[in-house]
N, C-alpha and C. Protein backbone atom coordinates (compact mmCIF):
# COMPACT_ATOMS: atom_id res chain seq x y z
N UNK A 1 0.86 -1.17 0.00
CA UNK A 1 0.00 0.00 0.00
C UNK A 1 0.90 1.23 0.00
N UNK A 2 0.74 2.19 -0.90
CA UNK A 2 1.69 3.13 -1.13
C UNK A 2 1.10 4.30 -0.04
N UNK A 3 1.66 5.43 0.12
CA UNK A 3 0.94 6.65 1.04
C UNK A 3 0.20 7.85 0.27
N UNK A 4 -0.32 7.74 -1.20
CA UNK A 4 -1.60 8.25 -1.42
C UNK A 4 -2.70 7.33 -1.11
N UNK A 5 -2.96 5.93 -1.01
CA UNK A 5 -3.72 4.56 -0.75
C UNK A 5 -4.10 5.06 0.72
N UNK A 6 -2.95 5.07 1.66
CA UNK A 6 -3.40 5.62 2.71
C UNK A 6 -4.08 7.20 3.36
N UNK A 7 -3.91 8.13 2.73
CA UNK A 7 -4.06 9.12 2.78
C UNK A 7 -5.77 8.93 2.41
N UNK A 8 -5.91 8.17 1.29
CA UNK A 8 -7.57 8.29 0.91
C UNK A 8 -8.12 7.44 1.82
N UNK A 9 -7.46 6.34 2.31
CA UNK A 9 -8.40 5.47 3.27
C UNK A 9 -8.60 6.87 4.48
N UNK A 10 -7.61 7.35 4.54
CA UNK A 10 -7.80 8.28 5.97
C UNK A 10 -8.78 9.30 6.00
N UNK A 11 -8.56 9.92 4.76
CA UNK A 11 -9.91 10.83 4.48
C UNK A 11 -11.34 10.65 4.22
N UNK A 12 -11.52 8.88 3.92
CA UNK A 12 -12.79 8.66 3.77
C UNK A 12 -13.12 8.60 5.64
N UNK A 13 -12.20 8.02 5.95
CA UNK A 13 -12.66 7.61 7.42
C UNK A 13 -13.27 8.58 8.26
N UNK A 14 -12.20 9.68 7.82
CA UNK A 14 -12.88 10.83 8.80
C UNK A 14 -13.57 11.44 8.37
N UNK A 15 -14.23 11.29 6.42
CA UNK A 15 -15.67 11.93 6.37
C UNK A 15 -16.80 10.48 7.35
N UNK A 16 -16.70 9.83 6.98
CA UNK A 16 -17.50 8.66 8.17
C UNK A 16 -17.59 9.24 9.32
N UNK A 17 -16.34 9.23 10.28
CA UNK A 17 -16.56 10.09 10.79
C UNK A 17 -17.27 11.09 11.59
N UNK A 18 -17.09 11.93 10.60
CA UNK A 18 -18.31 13.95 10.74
C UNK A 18 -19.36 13.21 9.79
N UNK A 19 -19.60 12.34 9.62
CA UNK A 19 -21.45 11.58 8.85
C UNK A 19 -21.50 11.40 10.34
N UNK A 20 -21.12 10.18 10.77
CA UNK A 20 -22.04 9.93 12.35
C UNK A 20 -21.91 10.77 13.27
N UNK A 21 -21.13 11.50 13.58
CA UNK A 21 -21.67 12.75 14.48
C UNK A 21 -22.56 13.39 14.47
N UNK A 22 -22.71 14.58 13.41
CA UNK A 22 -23.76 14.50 12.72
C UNK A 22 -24.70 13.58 13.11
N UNK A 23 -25.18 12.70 12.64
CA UNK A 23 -26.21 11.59 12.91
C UNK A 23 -26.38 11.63 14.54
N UNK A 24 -25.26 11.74 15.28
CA UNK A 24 -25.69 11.47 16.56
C UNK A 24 -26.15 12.78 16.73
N UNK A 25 -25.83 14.11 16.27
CA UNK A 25 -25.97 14.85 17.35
C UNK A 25 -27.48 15.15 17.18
N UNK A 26 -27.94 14.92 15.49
CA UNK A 26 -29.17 15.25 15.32
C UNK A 26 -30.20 14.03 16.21
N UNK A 27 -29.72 12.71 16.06
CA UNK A 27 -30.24 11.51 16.98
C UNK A 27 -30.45 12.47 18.24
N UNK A 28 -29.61 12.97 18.94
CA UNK A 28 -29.68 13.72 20.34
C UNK A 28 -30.72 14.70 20.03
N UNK A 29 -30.85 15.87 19.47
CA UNK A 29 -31.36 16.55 19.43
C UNK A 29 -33.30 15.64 18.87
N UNK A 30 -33.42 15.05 18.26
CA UNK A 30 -34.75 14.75 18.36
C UNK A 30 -34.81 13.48 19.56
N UNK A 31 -34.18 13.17 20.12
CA UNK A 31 -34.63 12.46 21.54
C UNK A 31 -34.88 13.46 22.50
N UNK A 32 -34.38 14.64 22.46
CA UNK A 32 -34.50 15.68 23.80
C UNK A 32 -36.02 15.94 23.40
N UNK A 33 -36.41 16.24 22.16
CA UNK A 33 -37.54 16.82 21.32
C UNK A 33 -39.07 15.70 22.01
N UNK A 34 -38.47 14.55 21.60
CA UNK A 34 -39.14 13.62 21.92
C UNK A 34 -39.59 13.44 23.73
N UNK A 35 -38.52 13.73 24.37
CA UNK A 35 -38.93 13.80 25.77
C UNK A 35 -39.67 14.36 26.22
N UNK A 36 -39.54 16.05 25.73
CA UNK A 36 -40.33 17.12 25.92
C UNK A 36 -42.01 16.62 25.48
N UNK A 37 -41.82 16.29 24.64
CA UNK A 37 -43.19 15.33 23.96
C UNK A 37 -43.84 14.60 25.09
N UNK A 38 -43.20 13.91 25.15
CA UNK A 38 -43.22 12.91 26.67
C UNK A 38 -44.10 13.18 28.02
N UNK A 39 -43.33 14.77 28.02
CA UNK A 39 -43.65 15.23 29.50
C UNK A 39 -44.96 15.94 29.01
N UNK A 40 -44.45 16.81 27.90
CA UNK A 40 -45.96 17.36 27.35
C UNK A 40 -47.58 16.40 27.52
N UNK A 41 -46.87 15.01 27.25
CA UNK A 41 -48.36 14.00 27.20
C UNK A 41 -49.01 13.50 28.77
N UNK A 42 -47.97 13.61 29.18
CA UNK A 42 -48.05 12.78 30.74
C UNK A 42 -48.82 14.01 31.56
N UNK A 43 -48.74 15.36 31.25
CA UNK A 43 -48.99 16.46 31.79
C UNK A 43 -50.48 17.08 31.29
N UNK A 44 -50.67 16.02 30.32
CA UNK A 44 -52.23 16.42 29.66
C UNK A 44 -53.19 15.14 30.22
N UNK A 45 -51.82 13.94 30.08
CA UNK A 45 -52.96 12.86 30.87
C UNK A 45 -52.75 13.12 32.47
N UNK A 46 -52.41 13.96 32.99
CA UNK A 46 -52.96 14.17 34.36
C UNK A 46 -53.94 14.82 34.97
N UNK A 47 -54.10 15.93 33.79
CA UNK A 47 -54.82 17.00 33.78
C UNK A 47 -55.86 16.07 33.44
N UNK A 48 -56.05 15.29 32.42
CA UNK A 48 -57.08 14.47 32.48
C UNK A 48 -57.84 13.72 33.58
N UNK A 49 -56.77 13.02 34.07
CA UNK A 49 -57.54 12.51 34.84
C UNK A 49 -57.88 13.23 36.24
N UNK A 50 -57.19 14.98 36.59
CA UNK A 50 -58.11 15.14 37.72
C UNK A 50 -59.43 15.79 37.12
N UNK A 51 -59.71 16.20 36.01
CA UNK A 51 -60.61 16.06 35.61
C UNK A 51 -61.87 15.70 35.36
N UNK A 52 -61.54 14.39 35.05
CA UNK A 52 -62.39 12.62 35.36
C UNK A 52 -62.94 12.85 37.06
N UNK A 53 -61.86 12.90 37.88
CA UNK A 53 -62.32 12.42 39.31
C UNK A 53 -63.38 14.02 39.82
N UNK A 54 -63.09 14.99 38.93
CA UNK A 54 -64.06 15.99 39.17
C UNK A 54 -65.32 15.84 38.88
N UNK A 55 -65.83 15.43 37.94
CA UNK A 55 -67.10 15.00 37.16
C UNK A 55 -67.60 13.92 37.83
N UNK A 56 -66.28 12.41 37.96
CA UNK A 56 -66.95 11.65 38.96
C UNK A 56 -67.44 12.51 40.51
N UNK A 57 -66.99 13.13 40.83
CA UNK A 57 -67.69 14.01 42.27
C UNK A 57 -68.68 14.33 41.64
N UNK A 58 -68.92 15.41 41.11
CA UNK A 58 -70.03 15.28 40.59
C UNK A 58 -71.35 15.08 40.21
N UNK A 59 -70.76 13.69 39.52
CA UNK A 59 -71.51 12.96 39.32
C UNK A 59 -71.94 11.96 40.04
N UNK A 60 -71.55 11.85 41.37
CA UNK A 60 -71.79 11.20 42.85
C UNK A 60 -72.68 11.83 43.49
N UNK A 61 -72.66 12.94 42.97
CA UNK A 61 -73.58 13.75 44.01
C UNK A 61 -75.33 14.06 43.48
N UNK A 62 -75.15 13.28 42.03
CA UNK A 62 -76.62 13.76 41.55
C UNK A 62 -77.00 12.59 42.37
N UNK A 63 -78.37 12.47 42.26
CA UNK A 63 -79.93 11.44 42.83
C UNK A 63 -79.48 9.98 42.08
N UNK A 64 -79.51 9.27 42.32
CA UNK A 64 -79.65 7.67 41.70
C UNK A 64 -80.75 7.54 40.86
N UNK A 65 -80.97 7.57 40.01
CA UNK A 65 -81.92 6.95 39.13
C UNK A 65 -82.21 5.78 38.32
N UNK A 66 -83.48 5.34 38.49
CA UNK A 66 -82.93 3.98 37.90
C UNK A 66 -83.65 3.82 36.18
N UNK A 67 -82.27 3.76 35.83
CA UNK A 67 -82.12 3.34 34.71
C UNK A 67 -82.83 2.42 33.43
N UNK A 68 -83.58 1.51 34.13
CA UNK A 68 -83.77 0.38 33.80
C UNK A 68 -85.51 0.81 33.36
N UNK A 69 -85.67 2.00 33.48
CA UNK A 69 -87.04 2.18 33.28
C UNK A 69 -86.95 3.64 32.68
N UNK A 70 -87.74 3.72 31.25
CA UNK A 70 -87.83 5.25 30.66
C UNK A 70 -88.02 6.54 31.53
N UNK A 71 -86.96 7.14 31.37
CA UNK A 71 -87.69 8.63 32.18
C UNK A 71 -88.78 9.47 32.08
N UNK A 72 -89.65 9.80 33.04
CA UNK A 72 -90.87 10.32 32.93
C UNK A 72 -90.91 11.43 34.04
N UNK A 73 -91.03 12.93 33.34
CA UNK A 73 -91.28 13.34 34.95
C UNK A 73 -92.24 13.69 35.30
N UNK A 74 -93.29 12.86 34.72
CA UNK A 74 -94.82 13.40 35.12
C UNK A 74 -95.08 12.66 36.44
N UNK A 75 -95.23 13.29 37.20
CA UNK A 75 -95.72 11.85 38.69
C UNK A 75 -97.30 11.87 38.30
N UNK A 76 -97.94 10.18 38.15
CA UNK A 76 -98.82 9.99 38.19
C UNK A 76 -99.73 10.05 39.34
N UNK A 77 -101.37 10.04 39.54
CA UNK A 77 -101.75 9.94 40.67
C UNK A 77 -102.41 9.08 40.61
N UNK A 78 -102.36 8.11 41.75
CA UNK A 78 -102.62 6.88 42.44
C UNK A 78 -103.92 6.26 41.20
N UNK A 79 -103.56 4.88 40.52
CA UNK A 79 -104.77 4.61 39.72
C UNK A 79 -104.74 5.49 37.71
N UNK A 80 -103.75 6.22 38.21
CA UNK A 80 -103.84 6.85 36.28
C UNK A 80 -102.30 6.15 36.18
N UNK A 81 -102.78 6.08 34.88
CA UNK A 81 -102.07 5.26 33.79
C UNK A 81 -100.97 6.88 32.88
N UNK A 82 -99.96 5.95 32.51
CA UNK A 82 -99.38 6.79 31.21
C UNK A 82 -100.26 6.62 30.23
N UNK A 83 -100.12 7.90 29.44
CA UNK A 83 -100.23 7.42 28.37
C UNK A 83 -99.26 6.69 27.01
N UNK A 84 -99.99 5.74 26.47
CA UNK A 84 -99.58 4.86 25.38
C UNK A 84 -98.51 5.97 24.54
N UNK A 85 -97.18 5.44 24.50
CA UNK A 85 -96.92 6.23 23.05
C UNK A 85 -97.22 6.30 22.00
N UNK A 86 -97.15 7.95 21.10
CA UNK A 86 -97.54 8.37 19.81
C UNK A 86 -97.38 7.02 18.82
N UNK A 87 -98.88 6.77 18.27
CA UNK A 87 -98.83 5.81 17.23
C UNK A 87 -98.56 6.76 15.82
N UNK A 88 -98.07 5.81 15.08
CA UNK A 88 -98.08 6.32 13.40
C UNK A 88 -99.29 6.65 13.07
N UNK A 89 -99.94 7.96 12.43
CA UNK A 89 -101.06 8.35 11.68
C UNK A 89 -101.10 6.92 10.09
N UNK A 90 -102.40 6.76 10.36
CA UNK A 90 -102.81 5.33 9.48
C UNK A 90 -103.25 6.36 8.41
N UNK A 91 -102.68 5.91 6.87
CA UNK A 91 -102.80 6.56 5.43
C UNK A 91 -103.96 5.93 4.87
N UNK A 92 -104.18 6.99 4.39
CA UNK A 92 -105.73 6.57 3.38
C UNK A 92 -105.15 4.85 2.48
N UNK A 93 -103.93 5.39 1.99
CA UNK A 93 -103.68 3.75 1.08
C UNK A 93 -102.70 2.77 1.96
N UNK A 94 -102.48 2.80 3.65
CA UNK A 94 -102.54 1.63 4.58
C UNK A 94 -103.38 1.10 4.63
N UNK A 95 -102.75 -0.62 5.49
CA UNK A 95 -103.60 -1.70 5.59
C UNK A 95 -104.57 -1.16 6.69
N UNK A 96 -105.28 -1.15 6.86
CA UNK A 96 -106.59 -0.85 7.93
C UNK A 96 -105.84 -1.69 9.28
N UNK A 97 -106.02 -0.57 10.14
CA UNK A 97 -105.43 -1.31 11.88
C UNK A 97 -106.34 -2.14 12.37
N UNK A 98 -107.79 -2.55 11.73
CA UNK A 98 -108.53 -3.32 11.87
C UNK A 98 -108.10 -4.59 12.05
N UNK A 99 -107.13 -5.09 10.77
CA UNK A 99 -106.71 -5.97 10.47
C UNK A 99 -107.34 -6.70 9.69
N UNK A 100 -108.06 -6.14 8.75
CA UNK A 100 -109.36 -6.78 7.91
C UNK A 100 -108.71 -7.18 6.64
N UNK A 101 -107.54 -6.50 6.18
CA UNK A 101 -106.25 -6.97 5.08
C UNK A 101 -107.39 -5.56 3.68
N UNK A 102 -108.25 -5.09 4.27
CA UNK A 102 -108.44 -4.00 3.01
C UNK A 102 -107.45 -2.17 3.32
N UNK A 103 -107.70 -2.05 2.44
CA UNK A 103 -107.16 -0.32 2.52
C UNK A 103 -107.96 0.25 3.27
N UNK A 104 -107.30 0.90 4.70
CA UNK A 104 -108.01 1.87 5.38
C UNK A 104 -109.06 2.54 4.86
N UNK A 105 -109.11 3.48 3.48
CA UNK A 105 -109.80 4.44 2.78
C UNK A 105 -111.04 3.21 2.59
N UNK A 106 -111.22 1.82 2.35
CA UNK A 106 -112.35 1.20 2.13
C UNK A 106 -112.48 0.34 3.59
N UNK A 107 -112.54 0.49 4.44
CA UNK A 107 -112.76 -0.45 5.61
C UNK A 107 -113.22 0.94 6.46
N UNK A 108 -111.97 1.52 7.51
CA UNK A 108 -112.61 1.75 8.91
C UNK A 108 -112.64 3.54 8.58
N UNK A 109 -112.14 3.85 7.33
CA UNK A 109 -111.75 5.53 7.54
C UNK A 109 -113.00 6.34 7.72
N UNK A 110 -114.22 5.48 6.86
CA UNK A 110 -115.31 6.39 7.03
C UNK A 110 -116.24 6.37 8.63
N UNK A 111 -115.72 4.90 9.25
CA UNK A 111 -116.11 4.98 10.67
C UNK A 111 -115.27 5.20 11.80
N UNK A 112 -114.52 6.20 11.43
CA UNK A 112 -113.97 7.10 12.34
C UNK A 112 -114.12 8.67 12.12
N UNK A 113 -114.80 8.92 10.77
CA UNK A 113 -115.28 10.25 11.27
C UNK A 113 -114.02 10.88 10.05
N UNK A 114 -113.83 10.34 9.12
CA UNK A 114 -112.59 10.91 8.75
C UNK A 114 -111.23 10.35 8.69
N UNK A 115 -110.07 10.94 8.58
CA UNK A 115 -108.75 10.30 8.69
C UNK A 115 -108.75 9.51 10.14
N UNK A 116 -107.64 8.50 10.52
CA UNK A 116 -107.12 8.23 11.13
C UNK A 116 -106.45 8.83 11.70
């Protein structure tokens, strides 16, 4: 190996080198980036969750209701009934709610006085 052979091995080496430095320092610089990220998230999910435990207070403090039955806030009195929910208005060219299998308009419309 003569000493221009070496001279170029030497100069590639030390562009290699200033390449990975470079590489690291930018590697460094988006891990710091990334941390900040980090703390940024951890600092929103905390805020979150005292949040959560606010609403749960809250929401501890309304009335129990039970669920399991439609809300109504009419209080009935002793012996009355709800009323039935809103039925569909029956069309002149529907099957008659009779159940007679004719068109409303020829079965029950005229013995109700009119439309359904």
């Amino acid at each position: 190996m003569d000493v221009e052979q070496l001279k170029e091995g030497v100069r590639a080496g030390l562009i290699s080198v200033d390449r990975l430095s470079d590489l690291i320092v930018t590697s460094e610089q988006e891990l710091k980036a990334t941390k900040h990220k980090v703390v940024q998230t951890e600092q929103e999910i905390d805020e979150a969750k005292r949040r959560i435990a606010e609403l749960e207070a809250q929401l501890g403090s309304l009335p129990k209701q039970n669920v399991s039955e439609p809300f109504d806030e009419h209080e009935y009195e002793e012996g009355e009934e709800p009323l039935p929910p809103p039925t569909k208005k029956v069309g002149r060219n529907d099957p008659c709610p009779c159940g007679s299998g004719k068109k409303f308009k020829k079965c029950c419309m005229n013995k109700q006085g009119g439309r359904g």
